[in-house]
C-alpha atoms as a PDB file:
ATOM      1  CA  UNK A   1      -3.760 -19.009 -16.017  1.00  0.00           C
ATOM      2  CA  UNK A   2      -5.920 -17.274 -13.075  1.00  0.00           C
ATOM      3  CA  UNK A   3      -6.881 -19.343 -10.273  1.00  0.00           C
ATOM      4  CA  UNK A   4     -10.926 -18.783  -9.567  1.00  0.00           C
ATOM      5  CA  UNK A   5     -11.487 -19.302  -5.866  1.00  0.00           C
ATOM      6  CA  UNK A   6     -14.598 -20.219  -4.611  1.00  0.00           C
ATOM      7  CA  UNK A   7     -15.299 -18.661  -1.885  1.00  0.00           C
ATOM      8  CA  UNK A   8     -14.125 -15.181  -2.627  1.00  0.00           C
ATOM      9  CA  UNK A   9     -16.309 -12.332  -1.465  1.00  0.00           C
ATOM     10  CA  UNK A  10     -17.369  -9.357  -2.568  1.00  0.00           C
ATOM     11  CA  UNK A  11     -15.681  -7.694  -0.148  1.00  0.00           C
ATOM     12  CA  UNK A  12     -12.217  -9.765  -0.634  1.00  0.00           C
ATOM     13  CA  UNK A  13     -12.442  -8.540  -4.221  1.00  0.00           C
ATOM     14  CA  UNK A  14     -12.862  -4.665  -3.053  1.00  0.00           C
ATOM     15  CA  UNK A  15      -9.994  -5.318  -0.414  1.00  0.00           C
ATOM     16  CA  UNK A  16      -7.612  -6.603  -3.301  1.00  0.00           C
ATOM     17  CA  UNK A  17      -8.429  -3.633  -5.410  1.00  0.00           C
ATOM     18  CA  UNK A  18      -7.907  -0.635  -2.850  1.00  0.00           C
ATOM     19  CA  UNK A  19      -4.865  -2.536  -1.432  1.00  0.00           C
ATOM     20  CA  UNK A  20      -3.576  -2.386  -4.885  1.00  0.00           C
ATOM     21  CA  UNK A  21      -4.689   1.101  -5.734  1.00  0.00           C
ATOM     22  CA  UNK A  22      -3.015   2.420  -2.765  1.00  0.00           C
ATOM     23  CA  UNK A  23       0.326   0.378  -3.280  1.00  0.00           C
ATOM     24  CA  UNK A  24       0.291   1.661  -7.016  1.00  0.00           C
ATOM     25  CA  UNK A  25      -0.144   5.319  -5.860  1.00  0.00           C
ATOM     26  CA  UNK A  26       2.799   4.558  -2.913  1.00  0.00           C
ATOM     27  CA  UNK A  27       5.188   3.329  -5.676  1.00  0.00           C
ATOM     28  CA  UNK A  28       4.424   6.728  -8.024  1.00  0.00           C
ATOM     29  CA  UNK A  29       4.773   8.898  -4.954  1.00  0.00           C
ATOM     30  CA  UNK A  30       8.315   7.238  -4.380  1.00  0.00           C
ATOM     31  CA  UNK A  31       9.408   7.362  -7.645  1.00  0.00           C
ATOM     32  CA  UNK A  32       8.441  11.269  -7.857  1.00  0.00           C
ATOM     33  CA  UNK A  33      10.309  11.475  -4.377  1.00  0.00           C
ATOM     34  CA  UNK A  34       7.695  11.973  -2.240  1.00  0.00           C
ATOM     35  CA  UNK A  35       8.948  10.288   0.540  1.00  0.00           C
ATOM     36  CA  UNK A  36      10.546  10.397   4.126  1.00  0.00           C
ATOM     37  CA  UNK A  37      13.815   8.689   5.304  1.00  0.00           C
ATOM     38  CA  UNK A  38      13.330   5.468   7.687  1.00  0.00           C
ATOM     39  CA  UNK A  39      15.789   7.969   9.811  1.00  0.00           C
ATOM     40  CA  UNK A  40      13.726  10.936   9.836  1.00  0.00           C
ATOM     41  CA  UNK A  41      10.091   8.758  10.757  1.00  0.00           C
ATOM     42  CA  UNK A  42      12.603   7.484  13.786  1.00  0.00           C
ATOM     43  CA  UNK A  43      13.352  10.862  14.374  1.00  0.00           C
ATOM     44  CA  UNK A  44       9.583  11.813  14.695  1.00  0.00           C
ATOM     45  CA  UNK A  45       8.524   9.312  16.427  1.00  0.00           C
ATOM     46  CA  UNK A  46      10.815   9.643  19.224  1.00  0.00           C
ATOM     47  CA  UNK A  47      10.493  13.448  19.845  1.00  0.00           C
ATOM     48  CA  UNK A  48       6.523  12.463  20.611  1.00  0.00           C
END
């Protein structure tokens, strides 16, 4: 069943797509190993 809230925007709607859009492509990227180690952003982020 899909709950129908009332008070949903237009823009909530276009928020719930691109959030999902850009989660979807995130997951594909990881999967094809296009990613960085938690280690290695650390390791950026601190030579800065």
């Amino acid at each position: 069943m899909i709950k129908i809230i009332s008070k949903v925007t237009w823009d909530d709607v276009m928020y719930e797509i691109h959030a999902r859009q850009k989660i979807e492509e995130g997951l594909k990227a990881a999967d094809e190993g296009q990613f960085i180690t938690h280690e290695e952003v650390k390791k950026r982020f601190s030579s800065e």
